[in-house]
Protein backbone atom coordinates (compact mmCIF):
# COMPACT_ATOMS: atom_id res chain seq x y z
CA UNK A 1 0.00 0.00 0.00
CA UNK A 2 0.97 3.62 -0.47
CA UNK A 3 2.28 4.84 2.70
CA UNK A 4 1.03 8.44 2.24
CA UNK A 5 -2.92 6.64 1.96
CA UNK A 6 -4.97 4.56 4.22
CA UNK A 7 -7.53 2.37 3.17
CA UNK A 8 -10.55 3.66 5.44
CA UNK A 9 -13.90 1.63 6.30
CA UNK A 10 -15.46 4.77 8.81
CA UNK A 11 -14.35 8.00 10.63
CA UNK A 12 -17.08 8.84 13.99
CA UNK A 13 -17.32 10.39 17.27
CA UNK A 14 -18.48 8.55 20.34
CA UNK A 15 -17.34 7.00 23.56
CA UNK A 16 -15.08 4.12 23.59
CA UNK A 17 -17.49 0.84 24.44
CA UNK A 18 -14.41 -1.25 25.39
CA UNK A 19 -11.63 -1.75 27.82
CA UNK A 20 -9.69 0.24 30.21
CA UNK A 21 -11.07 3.54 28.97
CA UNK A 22 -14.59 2.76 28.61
CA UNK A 23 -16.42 6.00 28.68
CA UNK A 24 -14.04 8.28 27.32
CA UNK A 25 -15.51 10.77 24.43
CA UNK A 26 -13.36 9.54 21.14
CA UNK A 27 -12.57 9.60 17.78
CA UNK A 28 -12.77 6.45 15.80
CA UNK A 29 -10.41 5.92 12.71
CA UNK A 30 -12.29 2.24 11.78
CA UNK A 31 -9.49 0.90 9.02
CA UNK A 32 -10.62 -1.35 6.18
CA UNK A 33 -8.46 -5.13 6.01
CA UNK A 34 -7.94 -7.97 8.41
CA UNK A 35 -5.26 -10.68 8.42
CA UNK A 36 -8.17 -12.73 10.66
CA UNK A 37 -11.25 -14.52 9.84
CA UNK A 38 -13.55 -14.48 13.25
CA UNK A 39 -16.66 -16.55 13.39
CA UNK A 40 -17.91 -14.01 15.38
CA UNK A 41 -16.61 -10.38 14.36
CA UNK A 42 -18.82 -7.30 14.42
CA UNK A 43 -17.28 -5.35 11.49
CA UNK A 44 -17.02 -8.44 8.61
CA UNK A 45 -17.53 -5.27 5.96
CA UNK A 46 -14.05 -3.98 6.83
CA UNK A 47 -12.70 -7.26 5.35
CA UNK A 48 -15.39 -9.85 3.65
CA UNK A 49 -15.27 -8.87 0.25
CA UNK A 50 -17.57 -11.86 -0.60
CA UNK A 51 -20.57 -10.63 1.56
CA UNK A 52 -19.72 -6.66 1.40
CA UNK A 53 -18.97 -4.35 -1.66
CA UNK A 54 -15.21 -3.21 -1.61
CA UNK A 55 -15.93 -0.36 -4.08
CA UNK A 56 -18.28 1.07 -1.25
CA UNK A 57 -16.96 0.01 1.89
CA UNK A 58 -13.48 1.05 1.19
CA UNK A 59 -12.17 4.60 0.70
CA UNK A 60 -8.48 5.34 -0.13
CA UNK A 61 -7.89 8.54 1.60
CA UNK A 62 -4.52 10.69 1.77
CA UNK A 63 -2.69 11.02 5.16
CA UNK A 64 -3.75 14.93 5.30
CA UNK A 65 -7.30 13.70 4.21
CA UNK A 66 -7.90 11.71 7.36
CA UNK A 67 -5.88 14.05 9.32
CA UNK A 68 -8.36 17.09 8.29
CA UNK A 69 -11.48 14.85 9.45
CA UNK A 70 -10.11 14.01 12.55
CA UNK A 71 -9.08 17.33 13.65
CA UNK A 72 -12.92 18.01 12.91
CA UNK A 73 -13.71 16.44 15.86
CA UNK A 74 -14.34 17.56 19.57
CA UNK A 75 -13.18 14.58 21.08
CA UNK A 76 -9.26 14.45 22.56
CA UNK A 77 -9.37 10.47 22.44
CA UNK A 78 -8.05 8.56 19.18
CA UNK A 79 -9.12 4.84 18.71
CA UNK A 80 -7.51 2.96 15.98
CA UNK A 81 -9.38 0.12 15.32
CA UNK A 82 -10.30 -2.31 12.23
CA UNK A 83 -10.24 -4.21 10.84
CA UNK A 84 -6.53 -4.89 12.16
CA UNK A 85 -4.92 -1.23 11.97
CA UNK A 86 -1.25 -2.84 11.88
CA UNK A 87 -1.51 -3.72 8.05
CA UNK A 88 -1.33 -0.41 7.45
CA UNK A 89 1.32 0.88 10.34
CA UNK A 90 3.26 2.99 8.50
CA UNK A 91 0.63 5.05 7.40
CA UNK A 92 -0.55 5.20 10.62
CA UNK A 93 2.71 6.68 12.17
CA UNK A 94 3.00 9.52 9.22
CA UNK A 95 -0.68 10.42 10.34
CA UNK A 96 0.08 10.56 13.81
CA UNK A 97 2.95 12.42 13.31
CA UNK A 98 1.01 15.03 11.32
CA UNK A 99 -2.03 15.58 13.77
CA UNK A 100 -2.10 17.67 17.12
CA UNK A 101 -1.26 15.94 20.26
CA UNK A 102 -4.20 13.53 21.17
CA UNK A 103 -4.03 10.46 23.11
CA UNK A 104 -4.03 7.65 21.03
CA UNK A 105 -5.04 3.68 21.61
CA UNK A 106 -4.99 1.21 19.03
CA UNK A 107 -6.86 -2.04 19.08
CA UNK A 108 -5.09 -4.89 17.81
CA UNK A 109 -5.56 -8.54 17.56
CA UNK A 110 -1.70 -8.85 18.57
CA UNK A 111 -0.72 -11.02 15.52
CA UNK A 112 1.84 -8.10 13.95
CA UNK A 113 4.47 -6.23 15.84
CA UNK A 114 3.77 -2.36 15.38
CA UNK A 115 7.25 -0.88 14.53
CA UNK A 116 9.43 1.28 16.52
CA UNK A 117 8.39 4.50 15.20
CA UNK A 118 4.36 3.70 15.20
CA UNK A 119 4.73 1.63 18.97
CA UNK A 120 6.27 5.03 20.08
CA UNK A 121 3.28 6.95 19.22
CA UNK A 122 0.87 4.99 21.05
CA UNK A 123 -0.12 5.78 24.66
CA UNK A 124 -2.47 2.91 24.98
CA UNK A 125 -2.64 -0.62 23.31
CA UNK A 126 -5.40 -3.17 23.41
CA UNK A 127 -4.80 -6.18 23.02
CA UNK A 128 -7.08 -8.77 22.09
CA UNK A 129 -5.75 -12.54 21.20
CA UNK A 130 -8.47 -14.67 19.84
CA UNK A 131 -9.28 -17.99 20.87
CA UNK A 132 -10.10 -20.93 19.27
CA UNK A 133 -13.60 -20.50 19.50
CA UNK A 134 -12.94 -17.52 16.75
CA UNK A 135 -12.16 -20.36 14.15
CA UNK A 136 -8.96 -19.27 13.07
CA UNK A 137 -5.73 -21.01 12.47
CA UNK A 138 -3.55 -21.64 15.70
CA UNK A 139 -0.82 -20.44 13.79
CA UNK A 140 -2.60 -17.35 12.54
CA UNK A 141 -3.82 -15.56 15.87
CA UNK A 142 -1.41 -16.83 18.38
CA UNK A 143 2.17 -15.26 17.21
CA UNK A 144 4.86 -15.86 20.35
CA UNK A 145 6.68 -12.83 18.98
CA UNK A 146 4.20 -10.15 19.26
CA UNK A 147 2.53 -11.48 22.21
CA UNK A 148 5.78 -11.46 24.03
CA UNK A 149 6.42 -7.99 22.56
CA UNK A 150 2.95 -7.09 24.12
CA UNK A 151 3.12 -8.42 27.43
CA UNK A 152 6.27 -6.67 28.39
CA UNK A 153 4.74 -3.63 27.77
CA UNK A 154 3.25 -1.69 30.22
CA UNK A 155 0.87 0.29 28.16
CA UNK A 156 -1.21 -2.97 27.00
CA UNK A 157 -4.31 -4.24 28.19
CA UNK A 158 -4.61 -7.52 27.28
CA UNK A 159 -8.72 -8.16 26.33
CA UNK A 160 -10.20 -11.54 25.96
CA UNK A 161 -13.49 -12.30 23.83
CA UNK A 162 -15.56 -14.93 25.60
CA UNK A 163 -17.76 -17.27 23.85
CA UNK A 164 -18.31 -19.50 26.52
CA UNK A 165 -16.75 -20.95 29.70
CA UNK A 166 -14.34 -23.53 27.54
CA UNK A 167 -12.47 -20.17 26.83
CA UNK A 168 -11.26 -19.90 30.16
CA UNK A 169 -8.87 -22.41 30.21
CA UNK A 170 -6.92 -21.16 27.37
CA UNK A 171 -7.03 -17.61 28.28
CA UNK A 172 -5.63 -18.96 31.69
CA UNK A 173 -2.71 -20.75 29.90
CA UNK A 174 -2.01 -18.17 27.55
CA UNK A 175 -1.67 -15.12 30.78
CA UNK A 176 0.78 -18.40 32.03
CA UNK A 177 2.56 -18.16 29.29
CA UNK A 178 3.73 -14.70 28.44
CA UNK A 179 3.78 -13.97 31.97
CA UNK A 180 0.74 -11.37 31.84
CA UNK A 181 -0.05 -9.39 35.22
CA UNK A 182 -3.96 -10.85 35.83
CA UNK A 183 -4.76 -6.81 36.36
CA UNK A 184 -4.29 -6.27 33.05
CA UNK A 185 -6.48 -8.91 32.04
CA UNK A 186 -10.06 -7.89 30.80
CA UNK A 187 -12.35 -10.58 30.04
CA UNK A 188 -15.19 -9.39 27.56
CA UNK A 189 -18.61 -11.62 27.25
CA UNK A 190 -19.12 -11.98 23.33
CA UNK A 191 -22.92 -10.25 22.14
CA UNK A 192 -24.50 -8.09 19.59
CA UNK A 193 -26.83 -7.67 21.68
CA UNK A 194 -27.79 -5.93 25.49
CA UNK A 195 -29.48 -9.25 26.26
CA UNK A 196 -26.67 -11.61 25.53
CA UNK A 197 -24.30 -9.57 26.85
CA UNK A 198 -25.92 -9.28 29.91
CA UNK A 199 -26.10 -13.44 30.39
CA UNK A 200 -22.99 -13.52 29.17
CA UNK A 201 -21.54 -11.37 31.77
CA UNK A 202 -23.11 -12.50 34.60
CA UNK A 203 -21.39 -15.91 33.78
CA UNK A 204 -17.75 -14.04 33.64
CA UNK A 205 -18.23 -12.30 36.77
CA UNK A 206 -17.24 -14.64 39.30
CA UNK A 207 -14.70 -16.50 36.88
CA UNK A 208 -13.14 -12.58 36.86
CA UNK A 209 -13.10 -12.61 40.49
CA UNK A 210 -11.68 -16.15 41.30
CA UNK A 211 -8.85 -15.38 38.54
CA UNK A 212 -8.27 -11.78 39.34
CA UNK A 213 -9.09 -10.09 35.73
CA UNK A 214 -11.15 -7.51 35.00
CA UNK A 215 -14.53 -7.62 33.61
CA UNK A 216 -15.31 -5.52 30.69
CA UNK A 217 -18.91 -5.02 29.00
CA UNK A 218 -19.40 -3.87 25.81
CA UNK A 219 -20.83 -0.04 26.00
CA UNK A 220 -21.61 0.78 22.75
CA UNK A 221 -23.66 -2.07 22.03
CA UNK A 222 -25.74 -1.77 25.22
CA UNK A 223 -25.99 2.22 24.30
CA UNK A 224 -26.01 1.83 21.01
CA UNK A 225 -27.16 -1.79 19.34
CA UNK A 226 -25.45 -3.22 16.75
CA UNK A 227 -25.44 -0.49 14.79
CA UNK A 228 -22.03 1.38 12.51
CA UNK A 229 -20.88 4.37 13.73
CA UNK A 230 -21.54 4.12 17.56
C-alpha cells in the first residue's frame, strides 16, 4: 500500500465501548483489512469482500485527508481500530505524526508487531488474542513474537473475547505463558446484543473474580445496538 494513503472503512465520534477507557468521548479511525477470519466479528464489511462491496466500503484517503477529518472532531481520544490497523502501520505513524497531540489507543488482535516508530506513538494498546472458538488457524492468531512484545509492555491491556466458559482455560494458559499481570487482564462476554451480553456477563463475573481479571462489557452495544458508527 501507499504509505502516504490509508484504506478507510469509517471516521465517527463517540465514547469508547471497550476496555480500560470505557467511557471516554473519542474519535474512531475504523481501518478497512484484516489478516483474521472471526466466526464471530462485528465489522465483517471492513474485510469480507464476498458478503460486502469493496468499491463502497473502502475509501483510499490521503494522510492529510484523514488528518483534516479528525481534527474536525471535539473529542481528545483517538481509537484505531479495524479491521486490524497494523496492516497499514506505517501510514498510521505519518498520520500521527502530522495531527495535534491527542491520546491515542490502538486495538489490535496482537498477531503483527507495530514498529518502533508507530509503537512510540501509542499511549495505549489493546490487546485482544483470539481464541479458538474464533475459528482461526492456531498459527494465525497466536504469534509468540508479538505477544511477548505485548506483554512486556506496560501500556497494553490484554482483552479476551468470551464465547463460553471452555475459553477460560486457554485464556488462563495463555496469561501463564507470556507472563501477563492478571490486572491487566479484561475478560469481555461476546454479544450483539444488550441481552446476551448481559447473560454472558453475569457468567464471567465470578470467573473474573476467582482469577483476578477484570470484567469488561461492551458499552456501545448496550448504548447503542449493533449499529455502525456508535
Amino acid at each position: 500500500m501507499n504509505p502516504e494513503t490509508l484504506a478507510v472503512s469509517e471516521i465517527f465520534e463517540s465514547v469508547q465501548g471497550e476496555g480500560p477507557s470505557a467511557g471516554t468521548p473519542s474519535v474512531f479511525l475504523r481501518l478497512s483489512l484484516c489478516n483474521l477470519r472471526c466466526s464471530f466479528c462485528d465489522t465483517p464489511y471492513t474485510w469480507d469482500f464476498k458478503r460486502f462491496d469493496r468499491a463502497r466500503e473502502v475509501r483510499e484517503m490521503t494522510i492529510d485527508e484523514v488528518r483534516d477529518v479528525i481534527t474536525g472532531f471535539r473529542a481528545g481520544n483517538l481509537v484505531l481500530t479495524g479491521g486490524e490497523p497494523l496492516l497499514q502501520a506505517e501510514g498510521i505513524a505519518r498520520l500521527l505524526e502530522r495531527l495535534p497531540a491527542m491520546r491515542t489507543e490502538v486495538e489490535t488482535a496482537g498477531t503483527l508487531l507495530p514498529g518502533a516508530a508507530l509503537d512510540a506513538r501509542i499511549d495505549q494498546w489493546n490487546v485482544s488474542p483470539k481464541l479458538a472458538s474464533s475459528e482461526n488457524p492456531l498459527h494465525r492468531r497466536i504469534r509468540t513474537e508479538v505477544l511477548t512484545h505485548f506483554a512486556a509492555s506496560p501500556r497494553a491491556t490484554f482483552k479476551f473475547v468470551v464465547c463460553g466458559e471452555a475459553d477460560l482455560a486457554e485464556i488462563d494458559a495463555l496469561v501463564e505463558r507470556f507472563g501477563i499481570d492478571r490486572r491487566r487482564v479484561i475478560l469481555m462476554p461476546e454479544g450483539r446484543d444488550a441481552a446476551t451480553l448481559a447473560a454472558r456477563g453475569r457468567v464471567l463475573v465470578p470467573h473474573c473474580i476467582a482469577r483476578g481479571y477484570r470484567y469488561g462489557h461492551r458499552l456501545h452495544v448496550v448504548l447503542f445496538g449493533d449499529e455502525r458508527g456508535t
